[in-house]
Protein backbone atom coordinates (compact mmCIF):
# COMPACT_ATOMS: atom_id res chain seq x y z
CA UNK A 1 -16.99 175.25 99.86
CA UNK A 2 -18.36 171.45 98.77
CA UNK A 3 -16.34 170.32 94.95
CA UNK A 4 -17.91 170.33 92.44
CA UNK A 5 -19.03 166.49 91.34
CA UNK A 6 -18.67 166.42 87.63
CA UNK A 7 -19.07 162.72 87.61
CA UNK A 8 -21.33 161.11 84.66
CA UNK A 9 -23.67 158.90 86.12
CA UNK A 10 -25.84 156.40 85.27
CA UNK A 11 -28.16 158.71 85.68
CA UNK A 12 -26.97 161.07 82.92
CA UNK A 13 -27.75 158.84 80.15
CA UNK A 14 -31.17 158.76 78.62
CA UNK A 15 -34.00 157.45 80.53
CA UNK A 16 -35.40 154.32 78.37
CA UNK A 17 -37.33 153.70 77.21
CA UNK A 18 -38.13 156.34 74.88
CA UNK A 19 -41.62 157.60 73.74
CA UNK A 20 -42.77 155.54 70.26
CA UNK A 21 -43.08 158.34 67.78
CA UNK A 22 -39.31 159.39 68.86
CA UNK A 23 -38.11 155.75 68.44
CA UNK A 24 -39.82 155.84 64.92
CA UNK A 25 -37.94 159.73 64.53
CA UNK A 26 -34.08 158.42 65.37
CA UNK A 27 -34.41 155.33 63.27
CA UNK A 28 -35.55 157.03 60.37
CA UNK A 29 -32.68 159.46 60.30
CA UNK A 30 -30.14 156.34 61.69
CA UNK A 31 -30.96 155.07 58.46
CA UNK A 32 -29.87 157.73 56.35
CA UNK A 33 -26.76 158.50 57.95
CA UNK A 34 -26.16 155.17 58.14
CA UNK A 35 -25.75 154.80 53.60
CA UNK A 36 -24.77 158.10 53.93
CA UNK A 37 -21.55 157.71 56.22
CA UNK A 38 -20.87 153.65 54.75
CA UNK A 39 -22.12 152.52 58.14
CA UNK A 40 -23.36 149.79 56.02
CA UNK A 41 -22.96 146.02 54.75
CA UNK A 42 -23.78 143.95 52.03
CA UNK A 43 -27.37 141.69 52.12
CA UNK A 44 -27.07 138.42 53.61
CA UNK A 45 -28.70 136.97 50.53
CA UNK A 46 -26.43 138.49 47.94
CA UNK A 47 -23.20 139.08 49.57
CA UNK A 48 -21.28 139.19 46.11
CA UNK A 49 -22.16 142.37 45.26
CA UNK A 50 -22.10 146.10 47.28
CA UNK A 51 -24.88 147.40 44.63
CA UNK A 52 -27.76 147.06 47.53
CA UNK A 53 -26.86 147.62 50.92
CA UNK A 54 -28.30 147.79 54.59
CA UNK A 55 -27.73 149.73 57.62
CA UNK A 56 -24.94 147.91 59.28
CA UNK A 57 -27.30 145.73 62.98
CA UNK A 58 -26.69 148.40 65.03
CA UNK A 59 -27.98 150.60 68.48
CA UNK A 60 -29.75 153.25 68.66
CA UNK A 61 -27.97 154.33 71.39
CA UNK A 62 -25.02 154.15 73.19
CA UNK A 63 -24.68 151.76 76.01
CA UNK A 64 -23.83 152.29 79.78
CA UNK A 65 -20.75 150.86 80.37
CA UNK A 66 -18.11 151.39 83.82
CA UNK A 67 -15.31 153.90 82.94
CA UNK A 68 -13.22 152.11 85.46
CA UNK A 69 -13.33 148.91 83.36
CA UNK A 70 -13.28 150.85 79.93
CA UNK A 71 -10.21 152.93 81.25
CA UNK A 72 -8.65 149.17 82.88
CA UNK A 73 -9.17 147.76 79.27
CA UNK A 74 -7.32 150.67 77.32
CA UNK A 75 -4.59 150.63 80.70
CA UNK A 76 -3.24 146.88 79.46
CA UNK A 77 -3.95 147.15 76.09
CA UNK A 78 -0.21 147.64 74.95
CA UNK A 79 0.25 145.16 77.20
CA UNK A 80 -1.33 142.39 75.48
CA UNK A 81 0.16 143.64 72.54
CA UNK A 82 3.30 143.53 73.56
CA UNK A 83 2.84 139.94 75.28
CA UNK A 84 1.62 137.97 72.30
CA UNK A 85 4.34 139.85 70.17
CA UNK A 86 6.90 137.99 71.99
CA UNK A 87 4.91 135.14 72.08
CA UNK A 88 5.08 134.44 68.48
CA UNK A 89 8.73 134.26 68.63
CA UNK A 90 8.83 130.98 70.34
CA UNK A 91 8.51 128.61 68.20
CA UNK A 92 9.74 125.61 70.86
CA UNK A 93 7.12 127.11 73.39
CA UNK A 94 4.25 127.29 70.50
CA UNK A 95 5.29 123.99 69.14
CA UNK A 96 5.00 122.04 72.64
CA UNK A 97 1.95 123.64 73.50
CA UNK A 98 -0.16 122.61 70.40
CA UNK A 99 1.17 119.18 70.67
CA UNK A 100 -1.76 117.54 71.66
CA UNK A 101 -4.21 119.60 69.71
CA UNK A 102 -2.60 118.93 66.30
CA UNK A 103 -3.65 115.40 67.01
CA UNK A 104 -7.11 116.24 65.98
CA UNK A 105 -7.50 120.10 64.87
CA UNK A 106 -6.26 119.92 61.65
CA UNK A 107 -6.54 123.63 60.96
CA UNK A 108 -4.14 123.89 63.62
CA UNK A 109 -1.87 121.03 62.56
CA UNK A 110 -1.65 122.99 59.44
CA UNK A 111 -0.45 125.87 61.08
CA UNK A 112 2.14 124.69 63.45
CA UNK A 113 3.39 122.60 59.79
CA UNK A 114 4.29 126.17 58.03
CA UNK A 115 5.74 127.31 61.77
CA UNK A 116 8.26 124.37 61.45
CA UNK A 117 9.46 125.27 58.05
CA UNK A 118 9.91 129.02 59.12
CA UNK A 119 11.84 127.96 62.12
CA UNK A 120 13.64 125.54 59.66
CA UNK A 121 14.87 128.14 57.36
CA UNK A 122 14.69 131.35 59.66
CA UNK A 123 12.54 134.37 59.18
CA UNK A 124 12.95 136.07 55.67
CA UNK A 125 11.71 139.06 56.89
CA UNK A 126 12.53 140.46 60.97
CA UNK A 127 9.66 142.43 61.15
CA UNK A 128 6.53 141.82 61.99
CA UNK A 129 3.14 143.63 62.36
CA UNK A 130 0.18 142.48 64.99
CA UNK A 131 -3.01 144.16 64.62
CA UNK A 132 -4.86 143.31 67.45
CA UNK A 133 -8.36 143.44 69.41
CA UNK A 134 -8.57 142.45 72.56
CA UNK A 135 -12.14 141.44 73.35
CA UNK A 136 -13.32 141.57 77.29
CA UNK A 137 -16.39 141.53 79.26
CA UNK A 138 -17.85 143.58 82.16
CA UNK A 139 -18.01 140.92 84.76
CA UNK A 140 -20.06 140.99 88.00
CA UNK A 141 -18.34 139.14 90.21
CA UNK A 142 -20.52 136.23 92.26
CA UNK A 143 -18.96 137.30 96.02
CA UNK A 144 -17.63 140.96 95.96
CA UNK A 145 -20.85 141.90 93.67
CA UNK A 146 -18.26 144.37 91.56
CA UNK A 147 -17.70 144.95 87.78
CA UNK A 148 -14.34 143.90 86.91
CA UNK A 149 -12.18 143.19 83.16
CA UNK A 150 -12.41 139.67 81.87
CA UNK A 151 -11.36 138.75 78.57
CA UNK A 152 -13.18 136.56 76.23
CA UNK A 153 -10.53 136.44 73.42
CA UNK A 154 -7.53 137.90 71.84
CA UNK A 155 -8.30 138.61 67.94
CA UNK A 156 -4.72 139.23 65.89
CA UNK A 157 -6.24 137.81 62.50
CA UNK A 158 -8.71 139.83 60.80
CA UNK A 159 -9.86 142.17 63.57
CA UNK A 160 -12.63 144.37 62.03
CA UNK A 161 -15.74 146.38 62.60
CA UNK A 162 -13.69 149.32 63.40
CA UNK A 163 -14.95 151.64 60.12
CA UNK A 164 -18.29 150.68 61.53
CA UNK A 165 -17.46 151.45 65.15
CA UNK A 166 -15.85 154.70 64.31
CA UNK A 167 -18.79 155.67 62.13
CA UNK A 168 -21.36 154.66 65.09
CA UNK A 169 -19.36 156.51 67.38
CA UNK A 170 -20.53 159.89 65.46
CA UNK A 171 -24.29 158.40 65.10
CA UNK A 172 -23.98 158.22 68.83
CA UNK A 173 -22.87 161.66 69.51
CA UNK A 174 -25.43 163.02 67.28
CA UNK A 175 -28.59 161.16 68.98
CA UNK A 176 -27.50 162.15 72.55
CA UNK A 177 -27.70 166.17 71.23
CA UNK A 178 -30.87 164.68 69.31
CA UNK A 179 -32.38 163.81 73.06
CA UNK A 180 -30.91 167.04 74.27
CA UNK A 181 -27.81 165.27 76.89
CA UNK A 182 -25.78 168.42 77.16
CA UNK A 183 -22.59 168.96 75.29
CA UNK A 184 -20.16 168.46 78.07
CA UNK A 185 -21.73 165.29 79.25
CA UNK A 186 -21.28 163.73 76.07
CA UNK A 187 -17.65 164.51 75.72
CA UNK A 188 -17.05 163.15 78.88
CA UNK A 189 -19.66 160.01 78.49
CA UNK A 190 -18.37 159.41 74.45
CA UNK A 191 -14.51 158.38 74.03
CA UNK A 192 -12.58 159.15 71.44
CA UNK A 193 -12.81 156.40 68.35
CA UNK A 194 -10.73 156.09 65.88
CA UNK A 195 -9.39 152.65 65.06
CA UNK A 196 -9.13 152.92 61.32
CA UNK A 197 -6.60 155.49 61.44
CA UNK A 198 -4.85 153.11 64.15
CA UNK A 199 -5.05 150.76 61.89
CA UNK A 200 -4.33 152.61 58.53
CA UNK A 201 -1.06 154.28 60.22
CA UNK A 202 -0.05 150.60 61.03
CA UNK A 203 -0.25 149.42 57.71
CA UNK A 204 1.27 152.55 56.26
CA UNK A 205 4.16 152.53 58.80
CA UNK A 206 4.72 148.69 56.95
CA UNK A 207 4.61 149.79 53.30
CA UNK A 208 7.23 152.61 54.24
CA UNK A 209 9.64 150.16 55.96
CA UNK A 210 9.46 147.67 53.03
CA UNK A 211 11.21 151.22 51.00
CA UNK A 212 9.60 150.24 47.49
CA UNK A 213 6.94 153.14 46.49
CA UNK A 214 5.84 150.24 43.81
CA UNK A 215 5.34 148.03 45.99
CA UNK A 216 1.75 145.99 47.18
CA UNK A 217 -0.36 145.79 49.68
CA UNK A 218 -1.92 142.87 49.28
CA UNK A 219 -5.33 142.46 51.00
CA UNK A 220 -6.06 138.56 51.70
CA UNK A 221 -9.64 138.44 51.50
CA UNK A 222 -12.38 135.52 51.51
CA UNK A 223 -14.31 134.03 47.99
CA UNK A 224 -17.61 136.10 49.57
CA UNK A 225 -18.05 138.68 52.37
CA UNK A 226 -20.53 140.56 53.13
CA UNK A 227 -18.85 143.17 55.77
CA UNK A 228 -16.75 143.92 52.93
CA UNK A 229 -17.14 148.05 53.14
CA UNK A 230 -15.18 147.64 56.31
CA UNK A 231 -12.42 146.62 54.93
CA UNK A 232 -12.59 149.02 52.06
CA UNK A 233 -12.53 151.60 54.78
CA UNK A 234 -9.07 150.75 55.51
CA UNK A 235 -7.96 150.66 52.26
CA UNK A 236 -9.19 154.20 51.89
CA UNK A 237 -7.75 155.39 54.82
CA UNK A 238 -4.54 154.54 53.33
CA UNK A 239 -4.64 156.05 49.75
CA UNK A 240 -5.41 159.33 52.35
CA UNK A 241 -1.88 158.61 54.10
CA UNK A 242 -0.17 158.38 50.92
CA UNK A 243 -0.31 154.94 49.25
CA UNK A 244 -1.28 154.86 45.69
CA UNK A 245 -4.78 153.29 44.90
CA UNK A 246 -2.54 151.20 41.98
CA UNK A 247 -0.43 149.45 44.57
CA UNK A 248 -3.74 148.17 46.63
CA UNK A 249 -4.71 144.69 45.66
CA UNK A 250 -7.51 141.99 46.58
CA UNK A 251 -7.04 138.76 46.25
CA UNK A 252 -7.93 135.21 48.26
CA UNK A 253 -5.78 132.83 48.96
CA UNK A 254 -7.06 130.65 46.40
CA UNK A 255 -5.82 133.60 43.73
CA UNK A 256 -2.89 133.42 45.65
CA UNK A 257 -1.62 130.34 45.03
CA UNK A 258 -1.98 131.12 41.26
CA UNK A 259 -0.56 134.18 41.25
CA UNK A 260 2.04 134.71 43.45
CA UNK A 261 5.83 133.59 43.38
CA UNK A 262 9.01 133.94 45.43
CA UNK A 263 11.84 135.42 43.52
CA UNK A 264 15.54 134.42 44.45
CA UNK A 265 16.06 136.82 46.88
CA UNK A 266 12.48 135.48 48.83
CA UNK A 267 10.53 138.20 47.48
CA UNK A 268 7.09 137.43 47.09
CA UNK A 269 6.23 138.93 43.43
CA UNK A 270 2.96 139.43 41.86
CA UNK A 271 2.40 140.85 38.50
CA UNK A 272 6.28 141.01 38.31
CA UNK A 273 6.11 143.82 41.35
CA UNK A 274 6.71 142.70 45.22
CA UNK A 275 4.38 142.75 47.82
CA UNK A 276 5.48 144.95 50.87
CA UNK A 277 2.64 143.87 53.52
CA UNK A 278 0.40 141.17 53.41
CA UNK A 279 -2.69 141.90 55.55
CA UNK A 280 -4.91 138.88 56.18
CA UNK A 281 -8.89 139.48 56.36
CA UNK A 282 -9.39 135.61 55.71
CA UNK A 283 -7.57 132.88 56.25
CA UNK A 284 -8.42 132.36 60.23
CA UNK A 285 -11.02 129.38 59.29
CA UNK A 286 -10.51 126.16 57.87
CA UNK A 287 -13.18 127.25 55.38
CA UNK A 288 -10.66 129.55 53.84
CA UNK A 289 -8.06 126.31 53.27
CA UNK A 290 -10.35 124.63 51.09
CA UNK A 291 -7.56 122.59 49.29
CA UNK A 292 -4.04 122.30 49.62
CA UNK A 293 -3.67 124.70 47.26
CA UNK A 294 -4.42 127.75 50.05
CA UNK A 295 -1.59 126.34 52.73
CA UNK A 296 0.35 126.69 49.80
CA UNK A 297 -0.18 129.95 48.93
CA UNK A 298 -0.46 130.78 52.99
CA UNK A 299 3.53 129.10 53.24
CA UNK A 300 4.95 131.03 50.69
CA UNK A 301 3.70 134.00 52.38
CA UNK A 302 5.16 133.21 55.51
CA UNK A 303 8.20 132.22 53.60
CA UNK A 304 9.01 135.40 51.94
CA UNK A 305 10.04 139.13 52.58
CA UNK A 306 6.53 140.23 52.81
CA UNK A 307 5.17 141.87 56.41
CA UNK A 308 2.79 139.98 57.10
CA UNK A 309 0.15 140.61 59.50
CA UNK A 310 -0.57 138.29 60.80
CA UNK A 311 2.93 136.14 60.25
CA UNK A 312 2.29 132.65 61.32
CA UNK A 313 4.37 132.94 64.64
CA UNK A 314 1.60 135.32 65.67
CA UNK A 315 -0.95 133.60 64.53
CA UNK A 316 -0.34 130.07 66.12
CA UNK A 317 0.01 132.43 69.11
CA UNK A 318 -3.80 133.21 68.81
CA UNK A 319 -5.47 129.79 70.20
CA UNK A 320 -7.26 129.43 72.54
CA UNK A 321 -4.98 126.86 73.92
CA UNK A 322 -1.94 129.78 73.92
CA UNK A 323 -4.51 131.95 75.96
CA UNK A 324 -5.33 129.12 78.42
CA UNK A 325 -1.83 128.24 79.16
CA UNK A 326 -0.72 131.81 79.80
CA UNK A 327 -3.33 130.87 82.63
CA UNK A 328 -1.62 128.62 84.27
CA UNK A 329 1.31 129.31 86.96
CA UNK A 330 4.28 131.02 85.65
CA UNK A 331 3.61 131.33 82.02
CA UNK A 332 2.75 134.13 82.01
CA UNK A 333 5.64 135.63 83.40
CA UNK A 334 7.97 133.83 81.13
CA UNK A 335 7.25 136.60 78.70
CA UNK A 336 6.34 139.86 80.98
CA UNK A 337 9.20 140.89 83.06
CA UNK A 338 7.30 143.32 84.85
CA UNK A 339 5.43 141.81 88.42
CA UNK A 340 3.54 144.56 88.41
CA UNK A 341 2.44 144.21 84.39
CA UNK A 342 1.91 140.56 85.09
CA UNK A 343 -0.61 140.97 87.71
CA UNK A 344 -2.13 143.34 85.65
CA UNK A 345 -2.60 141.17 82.47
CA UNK A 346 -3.82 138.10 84.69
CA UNK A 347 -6.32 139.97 86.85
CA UNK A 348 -8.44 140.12 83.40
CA UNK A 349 -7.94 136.67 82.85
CA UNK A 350 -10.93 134.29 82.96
CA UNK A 351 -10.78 130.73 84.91
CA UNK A 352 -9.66 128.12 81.33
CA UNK A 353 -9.26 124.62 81.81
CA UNK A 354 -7.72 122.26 79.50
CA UNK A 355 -9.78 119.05 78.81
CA UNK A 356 -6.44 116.97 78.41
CA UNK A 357 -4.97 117.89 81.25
CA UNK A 358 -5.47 115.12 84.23
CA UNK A 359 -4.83 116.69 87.41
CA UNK A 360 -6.95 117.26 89.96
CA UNK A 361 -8.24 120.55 90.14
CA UNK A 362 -9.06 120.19 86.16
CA UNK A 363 -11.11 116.93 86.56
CA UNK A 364 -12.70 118.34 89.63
CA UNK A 365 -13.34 121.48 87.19
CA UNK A 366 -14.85 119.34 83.90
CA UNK A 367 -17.30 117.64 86.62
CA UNK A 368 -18.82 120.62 88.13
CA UNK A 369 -19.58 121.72 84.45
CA UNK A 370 -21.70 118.88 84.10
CA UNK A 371 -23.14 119.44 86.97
CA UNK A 372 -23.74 123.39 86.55
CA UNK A 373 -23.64 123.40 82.70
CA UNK A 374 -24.94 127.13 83.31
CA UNK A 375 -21.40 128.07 84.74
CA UNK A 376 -19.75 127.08 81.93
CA UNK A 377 -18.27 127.64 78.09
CA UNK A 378 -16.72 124.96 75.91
CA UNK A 379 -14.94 126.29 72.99
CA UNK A 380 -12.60 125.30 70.05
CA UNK A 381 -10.24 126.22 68.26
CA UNK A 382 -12.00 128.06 65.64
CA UNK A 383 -12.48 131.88 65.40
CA UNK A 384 -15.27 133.73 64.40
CA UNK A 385 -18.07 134.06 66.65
CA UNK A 386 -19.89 131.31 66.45
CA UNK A 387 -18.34 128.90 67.53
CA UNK A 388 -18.90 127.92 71.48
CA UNK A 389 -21.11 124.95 73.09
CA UNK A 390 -23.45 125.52 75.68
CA UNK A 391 -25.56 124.00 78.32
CA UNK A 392 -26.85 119.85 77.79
CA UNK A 393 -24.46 120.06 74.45
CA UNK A 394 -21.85 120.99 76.44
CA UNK A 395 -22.22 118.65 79.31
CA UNK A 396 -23.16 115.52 75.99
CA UNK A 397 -19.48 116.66 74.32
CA UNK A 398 -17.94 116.05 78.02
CA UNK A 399 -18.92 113.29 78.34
CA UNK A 400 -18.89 111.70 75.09
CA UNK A 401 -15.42 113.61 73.51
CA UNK A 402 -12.81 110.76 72.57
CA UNK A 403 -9.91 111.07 75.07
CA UNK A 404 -7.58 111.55 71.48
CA UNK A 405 -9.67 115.34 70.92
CA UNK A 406 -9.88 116.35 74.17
CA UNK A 407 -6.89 118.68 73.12
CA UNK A 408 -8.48 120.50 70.68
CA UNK A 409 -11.34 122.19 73.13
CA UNK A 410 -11.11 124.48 76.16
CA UNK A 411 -13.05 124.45 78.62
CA UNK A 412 -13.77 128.26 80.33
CA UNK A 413 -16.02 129.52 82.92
CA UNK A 414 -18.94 131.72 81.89
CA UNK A 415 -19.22 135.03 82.87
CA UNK A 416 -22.05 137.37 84.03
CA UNK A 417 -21.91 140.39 82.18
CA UNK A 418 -23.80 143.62 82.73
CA UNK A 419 -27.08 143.67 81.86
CA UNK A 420 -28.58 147.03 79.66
CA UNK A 421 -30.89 147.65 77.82
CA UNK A 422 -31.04 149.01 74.48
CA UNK A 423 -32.69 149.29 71.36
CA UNK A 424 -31.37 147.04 68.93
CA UNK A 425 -31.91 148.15 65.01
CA UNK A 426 -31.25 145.37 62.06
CA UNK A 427 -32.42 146.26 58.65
CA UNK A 428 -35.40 144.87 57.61
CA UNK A 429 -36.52 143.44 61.06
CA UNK A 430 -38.74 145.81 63.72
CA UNK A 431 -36.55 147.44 66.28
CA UNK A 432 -36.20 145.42 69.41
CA UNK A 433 -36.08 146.97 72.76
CA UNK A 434 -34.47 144.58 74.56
CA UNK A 435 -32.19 143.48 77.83
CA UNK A 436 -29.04 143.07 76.51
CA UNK A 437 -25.09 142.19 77.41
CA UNK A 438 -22.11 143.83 75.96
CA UNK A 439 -18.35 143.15 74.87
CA UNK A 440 -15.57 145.89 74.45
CA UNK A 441 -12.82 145.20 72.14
CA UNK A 442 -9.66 147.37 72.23
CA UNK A 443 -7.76 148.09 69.00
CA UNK A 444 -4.00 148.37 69.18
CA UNK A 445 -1.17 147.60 66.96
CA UNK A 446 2.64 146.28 67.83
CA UNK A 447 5.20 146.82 65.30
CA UNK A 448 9.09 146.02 64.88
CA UNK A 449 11.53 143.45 65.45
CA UNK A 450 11.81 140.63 68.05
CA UNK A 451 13.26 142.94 70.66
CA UNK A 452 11.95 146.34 70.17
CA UNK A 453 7.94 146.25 68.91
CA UNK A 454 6.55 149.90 68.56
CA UNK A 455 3.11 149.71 70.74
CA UNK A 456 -0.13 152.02 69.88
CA UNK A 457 -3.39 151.54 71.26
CA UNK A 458 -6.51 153.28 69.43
CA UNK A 459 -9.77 152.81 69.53
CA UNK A 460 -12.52 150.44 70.38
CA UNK A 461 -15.43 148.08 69.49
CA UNK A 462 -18.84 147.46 71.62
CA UNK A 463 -21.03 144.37 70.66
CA UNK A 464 -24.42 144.01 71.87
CA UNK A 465 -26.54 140.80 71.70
CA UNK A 466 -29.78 139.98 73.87
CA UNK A 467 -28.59 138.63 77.19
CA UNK A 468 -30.70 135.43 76.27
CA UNK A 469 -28.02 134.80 73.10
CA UNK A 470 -25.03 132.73 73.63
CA UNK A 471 -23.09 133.11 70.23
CA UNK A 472 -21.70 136.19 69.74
CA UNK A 473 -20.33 138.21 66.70
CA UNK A 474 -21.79 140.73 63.99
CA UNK A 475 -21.00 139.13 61.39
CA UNK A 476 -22.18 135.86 62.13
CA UNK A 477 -25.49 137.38 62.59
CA UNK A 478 -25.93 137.13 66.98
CA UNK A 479 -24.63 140.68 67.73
CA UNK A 480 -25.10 144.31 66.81
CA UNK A 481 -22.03 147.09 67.01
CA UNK A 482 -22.68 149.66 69.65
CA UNK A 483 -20.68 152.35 71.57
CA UNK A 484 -20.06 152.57 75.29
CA UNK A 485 -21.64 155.84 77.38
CA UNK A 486 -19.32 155.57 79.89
CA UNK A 487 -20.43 156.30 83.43
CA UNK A 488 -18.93 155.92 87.10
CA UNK A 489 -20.56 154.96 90.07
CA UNK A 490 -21.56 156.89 93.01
């Protein structure tokens, strides 16, 4: 007797596109679960206040994405987290590697500064907390013609959109029983998403370990925001697990610096009570350093008791210059043990070039991007999602970048993602049914000393932009959240 094949296909996801009047149907009731679930954010034009809000840019549907690669990307999750967790506790290796970019990124320079002083004087406080997202595409590879793992970025500052991942997650169940996909495709096609109780449970595991019921957790967030009911997911999430509402505070860095003081013993006190965890939603953008004033505040953080996620050792570790020289032979194994775990992390590694670097193979590299700009990604330093150089710019800041900030840019090859297509629903604007590329993010969390982090992976992010778009993120206005339908191929 023949096995049963109880694959999902392709072919088990709904056929697009979908009638009009049906479109018109979904996105009518999107919308109200949508402010009915806080699957929402504030207006672009009044980002101050959460009095009027919109359906959080969105699909209307999940999108096909390879279980092979989504089941690869939750595989080395840990991994990661485990890798830049060490990372961050070598100062000599994170101070050599930056040397040439703090000639000229002075965001970075910054950074490394507050490093030296907390190498100088020795950590306050042994342990540390990394939330993380690891962000990867589905790459079709130019000779073997397969989907494989590559990854964009590591995010350990600020990683968000989960409360509106989570929340689309559920949308998405509910329109696949809306077009009828039976029950046991969907659990198979859907996984599991939870990454605010990931990241809740992280936070919560801090506060305990800090063994003051009075004490804060203080949120680090920026002067105006307007994904701010994501964050206030997370704060819910942890009055549920047991911290009081009253020891919950918002404040940016600016407020910071006026209000908060170390006491003799290092503690970092505001309104005369210390802070057990300091979780940063700013402070990865030299906007959020306007004056002095915020490195201050940021290096009496770092020099204090206070968990801080991320501490500074972690987050020097998230450059783009750390992530292209783990690229390079035998770095990466200076901090994985493991072969095996090794080959792993660097199979989803895409090709990074630095621009300073004058060997052969990287000059031979920086040429053939000006001669196939379309091959080709420059990026900085900066985080955020909009922040990458394309095409004749590109090939005009090659050739016209002073030799002395060369340091501060990376050059990476582009990939080819999987194409899909999808309908993609911002408030305000008519739905567009459009081609489209994705990126999975993977939520985990690594928690402990030097030697012995506690690792968790939970949940995950899909972004969706038109596969004519080069910027991506949500936030910055190029991307909408979606939700993989996971399929395998025949």
């Amino acid at each position: 007797m023949a096995q049963k094949d109880d694959r999902i296909l392709l072919l088990n996801a709904p056929r697009l596109p979908l009638p009009d009047d049906k479109v018109a149907e979904l996105i009518g009731d999107l919308h109200d679960y949508a402010h009915a679930h806080g699957l929402v954010m504030r207006l672009a034009n009044d980002k101050m206040s959460s009095a009027v809000c919109q359906t959080t840019p969105l699909t209307l549907l999940p999108s096909p994405f390879p279980k092979n690669v989504f089941d690869d990307a939750v595989r080395i999750q840990n991994l990661y987290a485990s890798l830049y967790h060490y990372i961050a506790y070598d100062f000599d290796f994170l101070i050599d590697i930056h040397k040439n970019v703090v000639k000229t990124d002075e965001f970075t320079r910054n950074m490394v500064e507050i490093l030296k002083k907390v190498k100088a004087q020795g950590l306050k406080q042994p342990i540390t907390l990394a939330i993380q997202r690891s962000d990867y595409m589905c790459h079709k590879d130019q000779f073997s013609a397969e989907y494989g793992l590559k990854q964009i970025e590591i995010n350990n500052i600020a990683s968000s959109m989960g409360a509106h991942a989570q929340r689309l997650t559920d949308w998405h169940i509910r329109v696949l029983k809306a077009l009828e996909v039976p029950d046991d495709v969907i659990k198979r096609a859907i996984p599991e998403n939870k990454p605010i109780a990931m990241i809740a449970e992280a936070l919560f595991k801090a506060w305990s370990h800090f063994n003051n019921p009075s004490a804060w957790v203080l949120v680090v967030v920026e002067n105006v925001n307007q994904n701010q009911i994501d964050q206030r997911h997370v704060e819910y999430e942890l009055e549920k697990l047991g911290v009081p509402m009253t020891c919950i505070i918002r404040r940016t860095l600016t407020q910071c610096y006026e209000q908060l003081s170390l006491n003799e013993s290092s503690d970092l006190i505001i309104d005369g009570r210390p802070v057990a965890i300091v979780y940063f939603r700013a402070g990865y953008s030299p906007d959020h350093y306007p004056t002095n004033k915020e490195w201050k505040a940021r290096e009496r953080m770092e020099l204090s008791t206070a968990i801080k996620t991320p501490w500074i050792g972690l987050q020097v570790a998230n450059t783009k210059k750390t992530q292209q020289v783990l690229s390079e032979d035998g770095v990466l194994e200076r901090f994985v043990g493991k072969p095996r775990e090794a080959r792993d992390i660097r199979t989803s590694f895409a090709g990074m070039w630095a621009l300073e670097n004058k060997d052969e193979i990287t000059l031979k590299v920086v040429q053939g991007a000006q001669k196939h700009p379309d091959a080709f990604v420059l990026k900085p330093q900066t985080e955020g999602g909009a922040a990458l150089h394309t095409g004749d710019e590109m090939v005009q800041m090659l050739q016209e970048l002073p030799e002395e900030e060369r340091g501060a840019y990376i050059l990476m090859e582009k990939l080819r993602p999987m194409i899909i297509e999808n309908y993609l629903v911002v408030a305000q604007k008519p739905v567009a049914f459009a081609k489209a590329v994705s990126e999975l993010g993977i939520y985990g969390y690594a928690f402990g000393a030097k030697d012995a982090p506690e690792l968790k992976t939970a949940g995950h992010l899909l972004r969706t932009k038109p596969e004519t778009t080069a910027m991506g993120g949500v936030a910055a206005g190029y991307a909408v959240v979606d939700t993989p339908f996971l399929y395998e191929f025949i």
